[in-house]
N, C-alpha and C. Protein backbone atom coordinates (compact mmCIF):
# COMPACT_ATOMS: atom_id res chain seq x y z
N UNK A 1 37.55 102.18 70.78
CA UNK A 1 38.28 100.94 70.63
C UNK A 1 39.77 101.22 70.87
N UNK A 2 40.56 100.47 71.69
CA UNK A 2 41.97 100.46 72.00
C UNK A 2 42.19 99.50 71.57
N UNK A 3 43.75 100.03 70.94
CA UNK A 3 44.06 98.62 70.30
C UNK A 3 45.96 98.56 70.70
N UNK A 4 46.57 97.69 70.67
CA UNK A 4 47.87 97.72 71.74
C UNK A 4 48.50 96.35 71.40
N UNK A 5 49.85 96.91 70.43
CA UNK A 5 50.58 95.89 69.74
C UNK A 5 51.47 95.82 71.16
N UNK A 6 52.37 94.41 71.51
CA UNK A 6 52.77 94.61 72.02
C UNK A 6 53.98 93.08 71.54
N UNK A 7 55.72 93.76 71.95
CA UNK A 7 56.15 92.66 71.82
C UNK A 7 57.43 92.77 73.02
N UNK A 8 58.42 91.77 72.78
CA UNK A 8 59.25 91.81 73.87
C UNK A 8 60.10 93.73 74.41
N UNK A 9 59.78 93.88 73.21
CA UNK A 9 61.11 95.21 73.46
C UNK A 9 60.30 96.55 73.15
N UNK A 10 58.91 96.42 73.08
CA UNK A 10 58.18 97.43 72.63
C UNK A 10 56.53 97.49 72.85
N UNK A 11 55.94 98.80 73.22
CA UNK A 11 54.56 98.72 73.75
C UNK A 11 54.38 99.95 73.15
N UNK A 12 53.18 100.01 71.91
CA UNK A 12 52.68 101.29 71.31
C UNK A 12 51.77 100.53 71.10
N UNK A 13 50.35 102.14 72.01
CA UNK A 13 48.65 101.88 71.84
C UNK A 13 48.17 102.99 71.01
N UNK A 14 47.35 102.59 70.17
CA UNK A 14 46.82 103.29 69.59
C UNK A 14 44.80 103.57 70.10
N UNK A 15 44.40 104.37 69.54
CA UNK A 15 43.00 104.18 69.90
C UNK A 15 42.12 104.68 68.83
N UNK A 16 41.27 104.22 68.18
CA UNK A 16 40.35 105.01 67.08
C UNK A 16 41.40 104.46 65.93
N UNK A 17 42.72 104.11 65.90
CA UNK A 17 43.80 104.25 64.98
C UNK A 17 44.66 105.42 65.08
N UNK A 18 44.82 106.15 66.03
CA UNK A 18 45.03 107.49 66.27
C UNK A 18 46.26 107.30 67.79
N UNK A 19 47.46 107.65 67.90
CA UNK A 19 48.47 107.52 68.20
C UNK A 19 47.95 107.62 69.42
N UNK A 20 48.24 107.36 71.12
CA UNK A 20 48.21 107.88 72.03
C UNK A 20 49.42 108.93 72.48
N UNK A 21 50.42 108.76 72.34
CA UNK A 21 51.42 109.72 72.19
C UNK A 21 51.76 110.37 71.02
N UNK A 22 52.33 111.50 71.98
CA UNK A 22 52.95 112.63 70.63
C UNK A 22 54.24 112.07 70.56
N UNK A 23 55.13 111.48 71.43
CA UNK A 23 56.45 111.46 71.26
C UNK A 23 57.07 109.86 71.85
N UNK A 24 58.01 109.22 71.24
CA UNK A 24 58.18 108.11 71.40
C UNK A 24 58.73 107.95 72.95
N UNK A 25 59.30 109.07 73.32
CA UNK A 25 59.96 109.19 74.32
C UNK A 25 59.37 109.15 75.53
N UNK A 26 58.15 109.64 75.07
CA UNK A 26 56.57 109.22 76.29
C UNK A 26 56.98 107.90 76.56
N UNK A 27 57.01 106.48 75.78
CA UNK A 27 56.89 105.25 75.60
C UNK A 27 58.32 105.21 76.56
N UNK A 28 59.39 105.70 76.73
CA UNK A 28 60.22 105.17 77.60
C UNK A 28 60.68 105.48 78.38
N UNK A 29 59.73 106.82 78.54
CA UNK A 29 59.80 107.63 80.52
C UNK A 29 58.48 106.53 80.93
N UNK A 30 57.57 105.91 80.45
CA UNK A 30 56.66 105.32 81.13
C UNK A 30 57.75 104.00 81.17
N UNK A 31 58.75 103.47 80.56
CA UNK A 31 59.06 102.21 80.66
C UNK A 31 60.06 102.31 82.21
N UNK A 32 60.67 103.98 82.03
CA UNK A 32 61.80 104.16 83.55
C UNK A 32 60.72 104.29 84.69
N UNK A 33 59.58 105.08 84.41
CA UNK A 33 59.36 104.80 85.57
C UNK A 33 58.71 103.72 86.10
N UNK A 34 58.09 102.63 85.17
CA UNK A 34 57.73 101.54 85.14
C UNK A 34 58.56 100.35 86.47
N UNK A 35 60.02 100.67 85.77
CA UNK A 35 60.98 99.98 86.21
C UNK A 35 61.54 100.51 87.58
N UNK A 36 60.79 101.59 87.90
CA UNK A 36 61.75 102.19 88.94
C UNK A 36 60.40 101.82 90.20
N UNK A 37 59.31 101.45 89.81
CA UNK A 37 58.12 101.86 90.60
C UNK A 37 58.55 101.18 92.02
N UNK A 38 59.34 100.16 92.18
CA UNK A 38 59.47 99.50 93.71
C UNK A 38 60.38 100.34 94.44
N UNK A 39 61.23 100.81 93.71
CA UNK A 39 62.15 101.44 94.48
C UNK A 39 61.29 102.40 95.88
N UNK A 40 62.06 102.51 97.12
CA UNK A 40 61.71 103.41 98.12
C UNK A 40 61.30 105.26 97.60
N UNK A 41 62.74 105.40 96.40
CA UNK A 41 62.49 106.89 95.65
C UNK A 41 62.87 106.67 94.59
N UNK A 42 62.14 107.66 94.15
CA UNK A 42 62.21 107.49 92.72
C UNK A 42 63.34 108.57 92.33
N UNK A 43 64.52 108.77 92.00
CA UNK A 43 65.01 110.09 91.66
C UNK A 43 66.24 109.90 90.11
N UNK A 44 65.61 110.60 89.04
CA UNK A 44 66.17 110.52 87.76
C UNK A 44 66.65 111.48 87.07
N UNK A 45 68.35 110.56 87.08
CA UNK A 45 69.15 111.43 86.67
C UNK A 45 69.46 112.70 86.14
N UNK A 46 69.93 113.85 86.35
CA UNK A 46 69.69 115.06 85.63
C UNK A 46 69.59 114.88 83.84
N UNK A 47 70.82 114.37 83.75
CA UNK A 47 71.14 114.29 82.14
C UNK A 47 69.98 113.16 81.51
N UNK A 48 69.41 112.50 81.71
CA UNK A 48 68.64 111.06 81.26
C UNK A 48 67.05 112.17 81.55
N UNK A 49 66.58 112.69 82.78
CA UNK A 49 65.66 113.62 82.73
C UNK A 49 65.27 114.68 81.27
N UNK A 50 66.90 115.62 81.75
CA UNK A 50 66.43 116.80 80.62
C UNK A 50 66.40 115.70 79.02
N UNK A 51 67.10 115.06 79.03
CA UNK A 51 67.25 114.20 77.53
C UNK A 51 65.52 114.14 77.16
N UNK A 52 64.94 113.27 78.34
CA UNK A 52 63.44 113.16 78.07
C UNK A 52 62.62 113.82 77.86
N UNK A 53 62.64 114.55 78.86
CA UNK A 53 61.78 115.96 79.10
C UNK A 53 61.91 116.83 77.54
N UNK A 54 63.41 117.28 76.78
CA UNK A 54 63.38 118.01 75.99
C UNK A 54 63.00 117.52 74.46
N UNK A 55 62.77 116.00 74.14
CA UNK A 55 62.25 115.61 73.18
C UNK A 55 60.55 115.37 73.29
N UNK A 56 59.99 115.40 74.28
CA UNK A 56 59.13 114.92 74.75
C UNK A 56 58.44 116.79 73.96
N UNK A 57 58.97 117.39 75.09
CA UNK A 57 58.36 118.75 74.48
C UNK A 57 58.63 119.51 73.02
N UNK A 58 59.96 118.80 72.33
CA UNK A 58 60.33 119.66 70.91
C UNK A 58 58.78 118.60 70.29
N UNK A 59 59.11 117.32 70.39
CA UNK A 59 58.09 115.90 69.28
C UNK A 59 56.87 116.99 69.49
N UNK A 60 56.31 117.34 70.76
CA UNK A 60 54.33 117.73 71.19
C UNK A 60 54.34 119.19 70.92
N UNK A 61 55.24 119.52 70.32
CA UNK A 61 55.25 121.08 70.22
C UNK A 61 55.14 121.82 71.52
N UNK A 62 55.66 121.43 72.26
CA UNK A 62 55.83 122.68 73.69
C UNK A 62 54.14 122.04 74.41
N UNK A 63 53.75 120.85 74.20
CA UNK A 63 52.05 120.62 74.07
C UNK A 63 51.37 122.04 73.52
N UNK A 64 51.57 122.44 72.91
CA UNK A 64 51.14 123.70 72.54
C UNK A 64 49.68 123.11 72.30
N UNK A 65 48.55 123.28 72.52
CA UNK A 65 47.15 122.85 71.77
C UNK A 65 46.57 122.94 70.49
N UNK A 66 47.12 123.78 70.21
CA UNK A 66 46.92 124.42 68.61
C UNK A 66 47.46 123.36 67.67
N UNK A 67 48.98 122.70 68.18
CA UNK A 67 49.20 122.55 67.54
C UNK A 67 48.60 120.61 67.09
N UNK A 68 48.13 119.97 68.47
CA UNK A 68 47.19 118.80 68.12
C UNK A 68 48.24 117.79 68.29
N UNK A 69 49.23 118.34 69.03
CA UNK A 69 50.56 116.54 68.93
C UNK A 69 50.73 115.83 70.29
N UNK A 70 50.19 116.84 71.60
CA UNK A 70 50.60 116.41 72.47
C UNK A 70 49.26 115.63 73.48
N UNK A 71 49.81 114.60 74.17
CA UNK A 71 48.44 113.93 74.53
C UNK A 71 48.40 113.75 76.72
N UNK A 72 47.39 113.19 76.67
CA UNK A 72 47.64 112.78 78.31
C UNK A 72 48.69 112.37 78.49
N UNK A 73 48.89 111.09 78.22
CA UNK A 73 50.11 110.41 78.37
C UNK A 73 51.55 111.39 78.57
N UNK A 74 51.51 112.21 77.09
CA UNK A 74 52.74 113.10 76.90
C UNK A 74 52.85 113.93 78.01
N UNK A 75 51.29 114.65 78.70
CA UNK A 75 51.61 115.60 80.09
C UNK A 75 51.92 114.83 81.20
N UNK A 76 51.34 113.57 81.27
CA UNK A 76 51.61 113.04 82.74
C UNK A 76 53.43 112.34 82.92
N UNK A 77 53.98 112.01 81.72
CA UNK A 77 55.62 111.82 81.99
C UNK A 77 55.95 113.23 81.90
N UNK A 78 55.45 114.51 81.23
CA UNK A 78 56.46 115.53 81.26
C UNK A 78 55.92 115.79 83.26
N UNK A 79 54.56 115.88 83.35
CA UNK A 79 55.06 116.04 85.15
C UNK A 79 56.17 115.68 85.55
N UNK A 80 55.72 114.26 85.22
CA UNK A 80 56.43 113.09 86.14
C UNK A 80 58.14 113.47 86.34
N UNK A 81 58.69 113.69 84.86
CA UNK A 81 59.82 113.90 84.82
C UNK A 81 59.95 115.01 85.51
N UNK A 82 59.37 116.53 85.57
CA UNK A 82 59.72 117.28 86.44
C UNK A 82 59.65 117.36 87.75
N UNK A 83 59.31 116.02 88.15
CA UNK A 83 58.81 116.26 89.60
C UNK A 83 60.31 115.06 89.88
N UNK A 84 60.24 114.01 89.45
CA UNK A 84 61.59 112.77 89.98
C UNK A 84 62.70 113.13 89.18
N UNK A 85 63.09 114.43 88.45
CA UNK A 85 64.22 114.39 88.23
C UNK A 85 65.45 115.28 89.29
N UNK A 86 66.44 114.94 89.40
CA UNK A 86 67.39 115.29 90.55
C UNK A 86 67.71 116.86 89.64
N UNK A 87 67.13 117.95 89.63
CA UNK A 87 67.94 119.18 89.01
C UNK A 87 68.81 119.81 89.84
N UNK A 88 69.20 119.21 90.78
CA UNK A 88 70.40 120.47 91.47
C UNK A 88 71.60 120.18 90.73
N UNK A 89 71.72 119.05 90.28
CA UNK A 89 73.27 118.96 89.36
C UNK A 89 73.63 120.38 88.57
């Protein structure tokens, strides 16, 4: 069972009752790249990247497995972010 509150300024799903993300920050690399999806490229900012990327991994524990925090969702924005963020800055 999925279940998915949703209001103007906010989208958190849960499933079983059980969080889909480890980290809130999942919830608003899916909202940038959400927003970015028409664009021709996608390319995000160095500083706004690592910002994401490094809460994303302290919240899921490094996704460490052991430790049980980090989810799909949480690996497919940490790709995501490593793949559309501009690191040559």
């Amino acid at each position: 069972e999925t279940m998915t509150t949703t209001t103007t300024s906010r989208e958190i799903a849960f499933e079983n009752g059980k969080a889909t993300v480890g980290s809130t920050c999942t919830l608003v690399a899916e909202r940038l790249f959400h927003s970015l999806e028409k664009k021709d490229e996608i390319v995000i900012d160095y500083s706004l990247g690592l910002a994401l990327l490094g809460v994303i991994l302290i919240d899921t524990m490094n996704m460490n497995p052991n430790a049980g925090k980090g989810t799909k969702r949480d690996e497919a924005m940490i790709h995501s972010l490593l793949k559309y963020t501009d690191w040559s800055n």
